[in-house]
N, C-alpha and C. Protein backbone atom coordinates (compact mmCIF):
# COMPACT_ATOMS: atom_id res chain seq x y z
N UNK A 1 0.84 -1.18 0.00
CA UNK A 1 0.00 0.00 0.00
C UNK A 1 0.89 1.24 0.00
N UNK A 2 0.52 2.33 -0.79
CA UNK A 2 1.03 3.23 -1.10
C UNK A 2 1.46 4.47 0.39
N UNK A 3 2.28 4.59 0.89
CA UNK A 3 2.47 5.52 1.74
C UNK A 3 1.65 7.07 1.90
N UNK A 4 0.52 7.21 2.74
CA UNK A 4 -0.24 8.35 2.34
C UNK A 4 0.30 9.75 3.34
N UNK A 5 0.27 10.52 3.02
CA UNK A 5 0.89 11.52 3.80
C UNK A 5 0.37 11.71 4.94
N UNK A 6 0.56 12.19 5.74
CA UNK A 6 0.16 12.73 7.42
C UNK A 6 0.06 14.18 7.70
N UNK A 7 -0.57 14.27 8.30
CA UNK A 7 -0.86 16.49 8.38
C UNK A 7 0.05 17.42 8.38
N UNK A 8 1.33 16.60 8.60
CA UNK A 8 3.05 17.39 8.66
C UNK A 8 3.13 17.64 7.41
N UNK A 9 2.95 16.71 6.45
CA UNK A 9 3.30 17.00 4.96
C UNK A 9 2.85 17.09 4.15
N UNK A 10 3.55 18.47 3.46
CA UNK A 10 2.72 18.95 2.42
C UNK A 10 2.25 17.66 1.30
N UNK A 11 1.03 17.77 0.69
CA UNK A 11 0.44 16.69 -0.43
C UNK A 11 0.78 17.76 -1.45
N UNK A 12 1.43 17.56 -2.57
CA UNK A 12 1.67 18.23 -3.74
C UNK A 12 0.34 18.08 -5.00
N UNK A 13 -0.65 17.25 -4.24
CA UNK A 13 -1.85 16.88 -5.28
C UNK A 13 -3.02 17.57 -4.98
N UNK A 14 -2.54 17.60 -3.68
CA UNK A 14 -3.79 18.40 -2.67
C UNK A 14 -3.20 20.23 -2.75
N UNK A 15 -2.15 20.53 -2.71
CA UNK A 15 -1.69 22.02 -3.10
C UNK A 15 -2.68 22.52 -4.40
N UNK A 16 -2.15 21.41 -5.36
CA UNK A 16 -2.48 21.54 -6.65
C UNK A 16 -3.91 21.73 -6.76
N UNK A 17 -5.19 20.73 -5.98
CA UNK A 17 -6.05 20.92 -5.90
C UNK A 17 -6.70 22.82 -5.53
N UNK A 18 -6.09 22.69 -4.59
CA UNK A 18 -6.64 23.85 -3.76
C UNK A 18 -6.10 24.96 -4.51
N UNK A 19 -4.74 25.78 -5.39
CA UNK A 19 -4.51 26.18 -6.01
C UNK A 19 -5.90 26.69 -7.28
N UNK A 20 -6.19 25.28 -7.89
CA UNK A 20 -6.61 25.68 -9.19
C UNK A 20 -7.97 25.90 -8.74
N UNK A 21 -8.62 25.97 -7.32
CA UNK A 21 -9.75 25.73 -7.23
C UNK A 21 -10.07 26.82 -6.28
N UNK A 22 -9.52 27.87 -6.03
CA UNK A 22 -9.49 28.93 -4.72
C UNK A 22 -10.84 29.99 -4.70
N UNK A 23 -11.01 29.42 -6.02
CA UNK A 23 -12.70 30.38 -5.87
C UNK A 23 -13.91 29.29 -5.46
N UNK A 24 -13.64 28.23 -5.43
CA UNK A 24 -14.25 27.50 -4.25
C UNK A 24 -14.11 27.54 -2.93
N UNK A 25 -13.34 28.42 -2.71
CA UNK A 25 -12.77 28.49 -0.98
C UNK A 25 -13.57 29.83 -0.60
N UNK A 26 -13.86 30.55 -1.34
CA UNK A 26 -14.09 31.84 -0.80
C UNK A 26 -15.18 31.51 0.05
N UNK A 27 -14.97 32.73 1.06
CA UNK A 27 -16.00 32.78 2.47
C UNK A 27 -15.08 33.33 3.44
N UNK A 28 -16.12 33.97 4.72
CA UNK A 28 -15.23 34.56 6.11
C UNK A 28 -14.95 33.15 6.79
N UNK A 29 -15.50 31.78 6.67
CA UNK A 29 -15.18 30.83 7.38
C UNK A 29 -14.59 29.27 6.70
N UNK A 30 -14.58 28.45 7.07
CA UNK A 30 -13.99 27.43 6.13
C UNK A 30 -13.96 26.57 7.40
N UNK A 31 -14.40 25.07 7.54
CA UNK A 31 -14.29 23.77 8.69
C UNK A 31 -13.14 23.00 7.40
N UNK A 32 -12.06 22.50 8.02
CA UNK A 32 -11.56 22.00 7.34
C UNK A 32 -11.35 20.14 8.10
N UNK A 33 -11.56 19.14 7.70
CA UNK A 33 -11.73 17.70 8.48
C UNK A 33 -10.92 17.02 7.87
N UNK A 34 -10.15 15.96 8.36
CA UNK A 34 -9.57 15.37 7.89
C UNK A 34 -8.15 15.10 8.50
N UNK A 35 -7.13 13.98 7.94
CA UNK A 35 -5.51 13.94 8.00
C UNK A 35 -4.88 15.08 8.01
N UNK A 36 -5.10 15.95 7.12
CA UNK A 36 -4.11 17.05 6.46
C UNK A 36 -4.83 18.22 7.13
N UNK A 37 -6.36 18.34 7.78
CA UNK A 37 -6.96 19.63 7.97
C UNK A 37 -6.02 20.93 8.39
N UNK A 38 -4.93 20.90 9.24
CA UNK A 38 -4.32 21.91 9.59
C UNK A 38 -3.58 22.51 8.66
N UNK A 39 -2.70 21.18 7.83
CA UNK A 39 -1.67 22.28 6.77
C UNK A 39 -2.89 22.81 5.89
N UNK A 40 -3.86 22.10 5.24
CA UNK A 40 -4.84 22.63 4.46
C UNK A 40 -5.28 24.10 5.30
N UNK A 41 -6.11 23.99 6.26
CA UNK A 41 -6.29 25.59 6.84
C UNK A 41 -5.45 26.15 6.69
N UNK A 42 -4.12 26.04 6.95
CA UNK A 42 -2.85 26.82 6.53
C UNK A 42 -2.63 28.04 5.50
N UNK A 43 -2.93 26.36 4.30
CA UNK A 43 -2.73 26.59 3.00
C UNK A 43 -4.05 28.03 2.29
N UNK A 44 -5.08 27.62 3.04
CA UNK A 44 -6.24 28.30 2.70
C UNK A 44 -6.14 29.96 3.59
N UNK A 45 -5.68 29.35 4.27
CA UNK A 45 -5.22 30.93 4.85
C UNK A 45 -4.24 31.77 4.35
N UNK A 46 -3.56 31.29 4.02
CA UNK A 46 -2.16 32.00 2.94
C UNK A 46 -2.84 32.12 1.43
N UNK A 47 -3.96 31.87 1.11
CA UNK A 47 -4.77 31.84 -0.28
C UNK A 47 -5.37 32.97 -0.20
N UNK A 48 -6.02 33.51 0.97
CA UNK A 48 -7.29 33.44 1.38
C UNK A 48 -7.33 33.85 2.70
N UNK A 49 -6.17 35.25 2.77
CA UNK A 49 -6.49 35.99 4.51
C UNK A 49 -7.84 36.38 4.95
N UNK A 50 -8.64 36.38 4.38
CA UNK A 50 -9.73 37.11 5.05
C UNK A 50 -10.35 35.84 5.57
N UNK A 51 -10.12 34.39 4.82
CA UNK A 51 -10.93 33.19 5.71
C UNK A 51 -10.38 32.71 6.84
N UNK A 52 -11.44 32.95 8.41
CA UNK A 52 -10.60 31.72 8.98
C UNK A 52 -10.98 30.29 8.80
N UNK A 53 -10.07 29.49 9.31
CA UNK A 53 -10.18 28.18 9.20
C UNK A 53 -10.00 27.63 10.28
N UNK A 54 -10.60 26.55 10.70
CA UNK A 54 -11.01 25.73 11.72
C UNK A 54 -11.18 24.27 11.48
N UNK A 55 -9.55 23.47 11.73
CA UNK A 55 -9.38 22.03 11.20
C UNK A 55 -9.72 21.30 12.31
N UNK A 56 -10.64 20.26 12.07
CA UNK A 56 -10.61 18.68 12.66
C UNK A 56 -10.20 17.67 12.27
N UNK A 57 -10.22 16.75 13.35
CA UNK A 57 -9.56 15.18 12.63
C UNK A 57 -11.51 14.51 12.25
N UNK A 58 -10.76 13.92 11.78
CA UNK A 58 -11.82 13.14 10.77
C UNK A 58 -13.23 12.52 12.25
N UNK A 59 -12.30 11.71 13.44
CA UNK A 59 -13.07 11.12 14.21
C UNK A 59 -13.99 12.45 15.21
N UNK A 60 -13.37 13.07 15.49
CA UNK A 60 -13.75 14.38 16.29
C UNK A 60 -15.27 15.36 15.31
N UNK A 61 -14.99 15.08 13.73
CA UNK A 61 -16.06 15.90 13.18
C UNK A 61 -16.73 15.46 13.32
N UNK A 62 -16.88 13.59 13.72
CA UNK A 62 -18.01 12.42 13.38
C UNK A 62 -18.42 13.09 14.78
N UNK A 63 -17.79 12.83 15.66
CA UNK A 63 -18.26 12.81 17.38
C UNK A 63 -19.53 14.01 17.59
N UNK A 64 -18.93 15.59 16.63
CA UNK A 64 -19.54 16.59 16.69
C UNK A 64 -20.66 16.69 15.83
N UNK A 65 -20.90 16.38 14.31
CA UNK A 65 -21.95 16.44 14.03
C UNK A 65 -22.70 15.28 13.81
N UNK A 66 -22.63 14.04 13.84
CA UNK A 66 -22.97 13.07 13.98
C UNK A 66 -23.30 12.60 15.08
N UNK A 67 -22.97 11.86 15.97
CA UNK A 67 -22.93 11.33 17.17
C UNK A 67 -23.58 12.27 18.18
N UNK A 68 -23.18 13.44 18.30
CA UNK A 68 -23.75 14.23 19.32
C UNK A 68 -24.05 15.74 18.62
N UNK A 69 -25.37 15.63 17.72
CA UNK A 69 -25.32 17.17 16.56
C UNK A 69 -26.05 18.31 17.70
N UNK A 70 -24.75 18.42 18.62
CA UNK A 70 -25.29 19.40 19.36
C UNK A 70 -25.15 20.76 18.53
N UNK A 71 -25.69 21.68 17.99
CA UNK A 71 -25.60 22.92 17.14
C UNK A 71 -24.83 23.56 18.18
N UNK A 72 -24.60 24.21 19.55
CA UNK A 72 -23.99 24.65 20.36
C UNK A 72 -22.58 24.32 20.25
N UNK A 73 -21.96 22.99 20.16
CA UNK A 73 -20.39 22.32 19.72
C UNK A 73 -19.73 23.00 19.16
N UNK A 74 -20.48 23.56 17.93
CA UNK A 74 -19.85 24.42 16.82
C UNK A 74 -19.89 25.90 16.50
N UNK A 75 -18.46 26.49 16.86
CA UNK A 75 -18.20 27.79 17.05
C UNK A 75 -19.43 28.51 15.56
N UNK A 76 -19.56 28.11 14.40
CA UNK A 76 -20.48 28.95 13.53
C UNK A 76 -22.12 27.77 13.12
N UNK A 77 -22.55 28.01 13.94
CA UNK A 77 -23.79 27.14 12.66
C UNK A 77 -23.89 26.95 11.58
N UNK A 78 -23.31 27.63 10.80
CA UNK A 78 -23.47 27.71 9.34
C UNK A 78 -22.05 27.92 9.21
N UNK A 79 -20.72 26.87 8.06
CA UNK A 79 -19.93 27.21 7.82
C UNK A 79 -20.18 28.25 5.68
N UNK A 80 -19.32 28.83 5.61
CA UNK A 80 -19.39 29.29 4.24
C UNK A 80 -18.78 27.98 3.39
N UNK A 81 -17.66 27.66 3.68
CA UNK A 81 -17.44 26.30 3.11
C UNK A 81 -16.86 25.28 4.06
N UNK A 82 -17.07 23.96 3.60
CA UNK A 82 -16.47 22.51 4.87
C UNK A 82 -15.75 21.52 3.29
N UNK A 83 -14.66 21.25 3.96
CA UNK A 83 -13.91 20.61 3.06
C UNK A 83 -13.41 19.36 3.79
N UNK A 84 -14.12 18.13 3.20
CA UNK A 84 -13.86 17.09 4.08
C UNK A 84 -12.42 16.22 2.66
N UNK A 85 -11.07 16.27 4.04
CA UNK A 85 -9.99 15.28 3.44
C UNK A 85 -10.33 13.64 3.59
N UNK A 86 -10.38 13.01 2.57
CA UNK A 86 -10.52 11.88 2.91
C UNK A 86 -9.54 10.90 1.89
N UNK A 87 -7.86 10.59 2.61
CA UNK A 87 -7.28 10.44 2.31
C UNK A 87 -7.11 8.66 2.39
N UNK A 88 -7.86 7.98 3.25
CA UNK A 88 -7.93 6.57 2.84
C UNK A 88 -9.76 6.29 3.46
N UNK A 89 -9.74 5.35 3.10
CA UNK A 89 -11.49 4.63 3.50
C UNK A 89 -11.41 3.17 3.25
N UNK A 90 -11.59 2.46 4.49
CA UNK A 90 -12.25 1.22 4.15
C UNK A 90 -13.53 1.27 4.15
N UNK A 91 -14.22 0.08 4.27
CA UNK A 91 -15.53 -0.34 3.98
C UNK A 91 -16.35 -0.11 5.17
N UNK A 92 -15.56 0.12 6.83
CA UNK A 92 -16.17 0.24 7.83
C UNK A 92 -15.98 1.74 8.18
N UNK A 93 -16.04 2.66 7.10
CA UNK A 93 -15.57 3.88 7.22
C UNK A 93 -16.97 4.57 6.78
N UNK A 94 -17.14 3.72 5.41
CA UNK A 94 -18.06 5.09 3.87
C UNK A 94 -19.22 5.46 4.74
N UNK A 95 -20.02 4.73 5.81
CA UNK A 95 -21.23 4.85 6.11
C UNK A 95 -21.20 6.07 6.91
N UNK A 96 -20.22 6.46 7.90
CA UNK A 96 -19.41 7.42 8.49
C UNK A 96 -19.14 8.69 7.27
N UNK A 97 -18.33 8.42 6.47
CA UNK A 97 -17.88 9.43 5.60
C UNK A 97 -19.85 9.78 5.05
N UNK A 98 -20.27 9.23 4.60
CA UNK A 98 -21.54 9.28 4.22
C UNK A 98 -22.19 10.08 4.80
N UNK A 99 -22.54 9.83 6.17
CA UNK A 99 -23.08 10.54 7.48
C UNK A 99 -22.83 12.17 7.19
N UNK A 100 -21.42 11.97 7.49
CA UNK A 100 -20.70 13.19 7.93
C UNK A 100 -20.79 14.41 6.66
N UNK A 101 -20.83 13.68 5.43
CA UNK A 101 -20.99 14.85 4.28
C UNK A 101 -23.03 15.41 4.22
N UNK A 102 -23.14 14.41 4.47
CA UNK A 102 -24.90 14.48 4.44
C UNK A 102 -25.19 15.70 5.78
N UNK A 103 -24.66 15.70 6.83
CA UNK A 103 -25.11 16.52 7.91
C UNK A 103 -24.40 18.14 7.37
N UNK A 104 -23.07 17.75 6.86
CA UNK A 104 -22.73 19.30 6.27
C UNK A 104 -23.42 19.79 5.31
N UNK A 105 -23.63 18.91 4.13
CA UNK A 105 -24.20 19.65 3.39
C UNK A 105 -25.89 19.97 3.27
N UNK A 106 -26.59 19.28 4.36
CA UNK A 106 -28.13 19.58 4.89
C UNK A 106 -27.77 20.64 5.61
N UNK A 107 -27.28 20.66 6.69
CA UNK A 107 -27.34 21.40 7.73
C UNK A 107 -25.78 22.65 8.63
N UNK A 108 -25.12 22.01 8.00
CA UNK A 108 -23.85 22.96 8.17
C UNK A 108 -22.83 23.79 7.60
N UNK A 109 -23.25 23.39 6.03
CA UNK A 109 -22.37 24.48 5.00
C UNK A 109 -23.22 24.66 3.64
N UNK A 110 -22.78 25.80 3.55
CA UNK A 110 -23.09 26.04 2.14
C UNK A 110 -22.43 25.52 0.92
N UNK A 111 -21.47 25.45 0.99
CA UNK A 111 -20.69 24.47 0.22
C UNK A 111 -19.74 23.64 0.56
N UNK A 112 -19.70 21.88 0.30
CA UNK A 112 -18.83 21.20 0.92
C UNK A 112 -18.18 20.81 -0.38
N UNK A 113 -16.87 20.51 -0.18
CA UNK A 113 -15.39 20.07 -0.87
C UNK A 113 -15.15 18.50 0.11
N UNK A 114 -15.12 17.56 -1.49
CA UNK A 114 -14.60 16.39 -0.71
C UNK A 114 -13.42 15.98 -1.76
N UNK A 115 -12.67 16.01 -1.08
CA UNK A 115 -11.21 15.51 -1.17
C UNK A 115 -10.82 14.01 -1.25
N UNK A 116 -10.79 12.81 -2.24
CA UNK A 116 -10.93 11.95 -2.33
C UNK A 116 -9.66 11.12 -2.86
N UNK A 117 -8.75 10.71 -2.06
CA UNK A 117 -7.41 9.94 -2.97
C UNK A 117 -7.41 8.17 -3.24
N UNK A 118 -7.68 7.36 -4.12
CA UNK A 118 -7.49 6.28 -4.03
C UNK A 118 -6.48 5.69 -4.80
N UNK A 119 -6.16 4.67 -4.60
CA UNK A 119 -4.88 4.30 -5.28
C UNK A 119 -4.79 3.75 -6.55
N UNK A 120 -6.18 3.04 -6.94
CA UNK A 120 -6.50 2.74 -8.50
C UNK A 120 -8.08 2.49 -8.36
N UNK A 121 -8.29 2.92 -9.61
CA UNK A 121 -9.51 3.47 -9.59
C UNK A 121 -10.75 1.74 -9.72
N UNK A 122 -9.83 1.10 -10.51
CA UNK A 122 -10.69 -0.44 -10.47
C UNK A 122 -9.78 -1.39 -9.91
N UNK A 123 -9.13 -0.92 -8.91
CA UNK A 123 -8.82 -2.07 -8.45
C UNK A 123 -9.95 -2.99 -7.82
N UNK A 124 -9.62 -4.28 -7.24
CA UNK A 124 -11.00 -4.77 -6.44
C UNK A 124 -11.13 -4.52 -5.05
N UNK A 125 -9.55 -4.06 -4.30
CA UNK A 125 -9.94 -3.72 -3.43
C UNK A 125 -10.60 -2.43 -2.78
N UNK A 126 -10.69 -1.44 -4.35
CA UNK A 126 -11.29 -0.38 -3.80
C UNK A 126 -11.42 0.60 -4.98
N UNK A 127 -11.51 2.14 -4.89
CA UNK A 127 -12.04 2.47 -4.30
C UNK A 127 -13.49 2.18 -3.47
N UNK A 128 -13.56 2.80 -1.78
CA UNK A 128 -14.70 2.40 -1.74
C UNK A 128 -15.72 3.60 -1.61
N UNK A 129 -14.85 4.77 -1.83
CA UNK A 129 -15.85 5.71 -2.51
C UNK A 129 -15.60 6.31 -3.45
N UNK A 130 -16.68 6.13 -4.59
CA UNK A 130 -16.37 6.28 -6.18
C UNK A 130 -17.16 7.64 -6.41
N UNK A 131 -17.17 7.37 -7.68
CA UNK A 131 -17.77 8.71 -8.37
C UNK A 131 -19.49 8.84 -8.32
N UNK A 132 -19.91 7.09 -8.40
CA UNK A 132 -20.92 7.58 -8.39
C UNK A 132 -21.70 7.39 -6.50
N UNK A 133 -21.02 7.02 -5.88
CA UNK A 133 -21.39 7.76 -4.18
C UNK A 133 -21.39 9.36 -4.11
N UNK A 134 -20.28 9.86 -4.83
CA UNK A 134 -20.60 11.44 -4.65
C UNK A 134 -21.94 11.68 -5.53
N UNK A 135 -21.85 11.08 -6.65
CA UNK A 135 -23.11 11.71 -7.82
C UNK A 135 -24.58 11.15 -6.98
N UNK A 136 -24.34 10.27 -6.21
CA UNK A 136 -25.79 9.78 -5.14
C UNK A 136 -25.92 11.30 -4.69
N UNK A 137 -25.17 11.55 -3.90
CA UNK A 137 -25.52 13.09 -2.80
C UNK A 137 -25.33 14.26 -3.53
N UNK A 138 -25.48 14.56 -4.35
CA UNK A 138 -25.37 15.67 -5.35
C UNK A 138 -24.32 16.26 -5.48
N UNK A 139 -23.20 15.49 -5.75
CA UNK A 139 -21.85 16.10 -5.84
C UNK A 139 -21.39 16.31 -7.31
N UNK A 140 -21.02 17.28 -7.23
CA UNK A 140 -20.16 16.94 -9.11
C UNK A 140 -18.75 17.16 -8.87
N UNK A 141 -17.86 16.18 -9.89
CA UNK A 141 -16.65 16.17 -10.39
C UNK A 141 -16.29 17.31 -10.58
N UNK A 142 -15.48 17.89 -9.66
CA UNK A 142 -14.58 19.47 -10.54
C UNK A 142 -13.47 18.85 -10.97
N UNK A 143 -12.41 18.29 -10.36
CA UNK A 143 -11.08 17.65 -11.03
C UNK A 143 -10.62 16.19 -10.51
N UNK A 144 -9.77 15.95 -11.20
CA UNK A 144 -9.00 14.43 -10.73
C UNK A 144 -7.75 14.52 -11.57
N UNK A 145 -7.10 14.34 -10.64
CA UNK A 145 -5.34 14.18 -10.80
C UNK A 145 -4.93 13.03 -10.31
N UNK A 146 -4.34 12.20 -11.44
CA UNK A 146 -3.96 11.36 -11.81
C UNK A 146 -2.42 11.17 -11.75
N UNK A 147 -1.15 10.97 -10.38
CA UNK A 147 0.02 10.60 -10.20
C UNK A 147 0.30 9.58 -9.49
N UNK A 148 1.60 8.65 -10.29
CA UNK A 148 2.02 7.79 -8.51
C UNK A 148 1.62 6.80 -9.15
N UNK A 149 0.29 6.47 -9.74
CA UNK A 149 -0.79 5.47 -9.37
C UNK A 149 -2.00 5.39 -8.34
N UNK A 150 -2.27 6.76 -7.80
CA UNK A 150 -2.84 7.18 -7.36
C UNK A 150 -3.62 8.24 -7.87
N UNK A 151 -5.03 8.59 -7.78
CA UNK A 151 -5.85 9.29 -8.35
C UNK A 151 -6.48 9.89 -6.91
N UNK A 152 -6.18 11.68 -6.94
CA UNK A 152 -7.20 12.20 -6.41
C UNK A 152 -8.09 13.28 -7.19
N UNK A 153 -9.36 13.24 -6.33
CA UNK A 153 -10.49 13.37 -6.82
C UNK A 153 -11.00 14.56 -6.23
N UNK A 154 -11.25 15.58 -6.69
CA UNK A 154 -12.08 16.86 -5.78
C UNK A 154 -13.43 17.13 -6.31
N UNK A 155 -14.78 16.84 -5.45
CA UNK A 155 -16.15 17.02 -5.47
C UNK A 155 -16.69 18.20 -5.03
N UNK A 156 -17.78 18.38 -5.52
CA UNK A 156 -18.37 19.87 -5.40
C UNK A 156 -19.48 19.46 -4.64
N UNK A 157 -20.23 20.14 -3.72
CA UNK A 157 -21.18 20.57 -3.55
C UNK A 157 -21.77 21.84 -2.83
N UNK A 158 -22.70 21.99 -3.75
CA UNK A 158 -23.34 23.80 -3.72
C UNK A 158 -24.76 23.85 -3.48
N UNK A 159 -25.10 24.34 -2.49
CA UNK A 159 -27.14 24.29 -2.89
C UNK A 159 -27.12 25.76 -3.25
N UNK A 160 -26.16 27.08 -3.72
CA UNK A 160 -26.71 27.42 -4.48
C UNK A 160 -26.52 27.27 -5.95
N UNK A 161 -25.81 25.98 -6.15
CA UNK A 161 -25.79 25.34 -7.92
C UNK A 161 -26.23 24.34 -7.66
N UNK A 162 -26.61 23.95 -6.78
CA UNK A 162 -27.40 22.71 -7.00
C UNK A 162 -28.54 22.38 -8.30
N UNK A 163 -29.33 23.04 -7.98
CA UNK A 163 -30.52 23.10 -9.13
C UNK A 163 -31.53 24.60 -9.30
N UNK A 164 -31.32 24.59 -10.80
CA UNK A 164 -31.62 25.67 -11.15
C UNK A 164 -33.11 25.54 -11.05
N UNK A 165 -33.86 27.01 -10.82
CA UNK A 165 -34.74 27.27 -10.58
C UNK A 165 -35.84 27.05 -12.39
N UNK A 166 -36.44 26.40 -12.56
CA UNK A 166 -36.97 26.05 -13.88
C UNK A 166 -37.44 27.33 -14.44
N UNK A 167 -37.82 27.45 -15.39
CA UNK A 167 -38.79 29.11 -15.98
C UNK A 167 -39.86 29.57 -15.78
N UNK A 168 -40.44 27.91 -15.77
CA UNK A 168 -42.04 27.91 -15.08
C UNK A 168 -42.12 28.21 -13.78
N UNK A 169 -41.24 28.55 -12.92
CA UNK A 169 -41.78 28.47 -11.50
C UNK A 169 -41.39 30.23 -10.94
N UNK A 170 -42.12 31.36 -11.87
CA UNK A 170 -41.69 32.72 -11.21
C UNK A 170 -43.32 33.10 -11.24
N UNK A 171 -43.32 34.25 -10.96
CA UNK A 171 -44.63 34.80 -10.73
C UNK A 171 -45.17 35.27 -12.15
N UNK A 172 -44.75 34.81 -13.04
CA UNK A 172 -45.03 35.53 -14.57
C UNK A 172 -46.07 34.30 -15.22
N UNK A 173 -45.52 32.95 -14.66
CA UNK A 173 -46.50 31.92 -14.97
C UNK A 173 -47.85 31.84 -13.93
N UNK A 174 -47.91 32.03 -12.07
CA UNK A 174 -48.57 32.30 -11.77
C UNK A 174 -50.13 32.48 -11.96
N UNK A 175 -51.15 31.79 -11.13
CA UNK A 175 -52.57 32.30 -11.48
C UNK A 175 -53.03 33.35 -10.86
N UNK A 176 -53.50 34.40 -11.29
CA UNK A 176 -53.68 35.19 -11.18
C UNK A 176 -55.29 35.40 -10.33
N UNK A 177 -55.33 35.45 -9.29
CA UNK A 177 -57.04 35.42 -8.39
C UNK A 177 -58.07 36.75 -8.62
N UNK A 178 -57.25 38.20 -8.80
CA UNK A 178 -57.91 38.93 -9.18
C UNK A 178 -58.94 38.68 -10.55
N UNK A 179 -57.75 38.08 -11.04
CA UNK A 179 -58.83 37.74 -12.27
C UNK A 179 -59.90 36.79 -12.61
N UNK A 180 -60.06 36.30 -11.40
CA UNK A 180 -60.83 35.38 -11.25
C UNK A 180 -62.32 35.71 -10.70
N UNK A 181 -62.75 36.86 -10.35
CA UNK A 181 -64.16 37.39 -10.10
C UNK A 181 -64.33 38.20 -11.19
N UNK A 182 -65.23 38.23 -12.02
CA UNK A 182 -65.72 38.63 -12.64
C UNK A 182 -67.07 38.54 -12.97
């Protein structure tokens, strides 16, 4: 198994990510979760002075919005963006990782970033979260970088791109009640 980095060291895939993608970062706040959350807040802070950032480890975000969703726990109710690192996953993990993106992006951010590295994309032992687990929860593909033999993956999610508002649904299609006594 491929040696995965630890929060001391810089990821040159994950730089790269966050680099080409910094207008996804914007906001006064940012939860950052994960292995790497601190150099990432770091990184996002040197991008991006006006955001602060506020890193957890992966088990500690579960404890806080999962396990115990006390809204009080968390210094903002509402983050501007949550960027969950998820630098390995077994099979006794996804239901967890699952959890944890579902409560941010219902209830704790406006936009979540998931950070996804696996080591080959069909191997059999994995990935065990693919493309289409993010496309379940309304995530879309922004990039994937491909080094090593390793592929990471950066997902979007936005509820305000989520889904566009149709044409039919403004007050111009509307029934009109005044006009209705006559």
């Amino acid at each position: 198994m491929k040696n995965l980095p630890t929060h001391d060291v810089p990821d040159p895939v994950v730089d790269e990510l966050l680099r080409d993608n910094t207008s996804l970062l914007a906001g006064d706040c940012a939860l950052i979760i994960g292995e790497q959350a601190t150099w990432v807040g770091d990184r996002i802070s040197q991008f991006m002075p006006q955001t602060s950032c506020k890193a957890l480890s992966f088990d500690k975000a579960c404890q806080i919005f999962i396990d115990k969703p006390d809204r009080s726990a968390n210094d903002n109710n509402r983050w501007c963006v949550a960027v969950l690192l998820q630098m390995k996953c077994d099979r006794s993990q996804k239901k967890s990782i699952g959890a944890l993106l579902s409560r941010l992006r219902d209830v704790h951010a406006d936009r979540v970033l998931h950070i996804v590295f696996s080591e080959d994309e069909h191997s059999e032992t994995g990935p065990y979260w693919s493309l289409a687990d993010s496309l379940q929860m309304g995530f879309s593909l922004v990039q994937k970088i491909q080094r090593g033999g390793g592929i990471t993956s950066l997902y979007e999610y936005s509820i305000r791109d989520y889904k566009t508002s149709p044409d039919w649904l403004n007050s111009r299609h509307w029934a009109h009640p005044h006009l209705w006594i006559q």
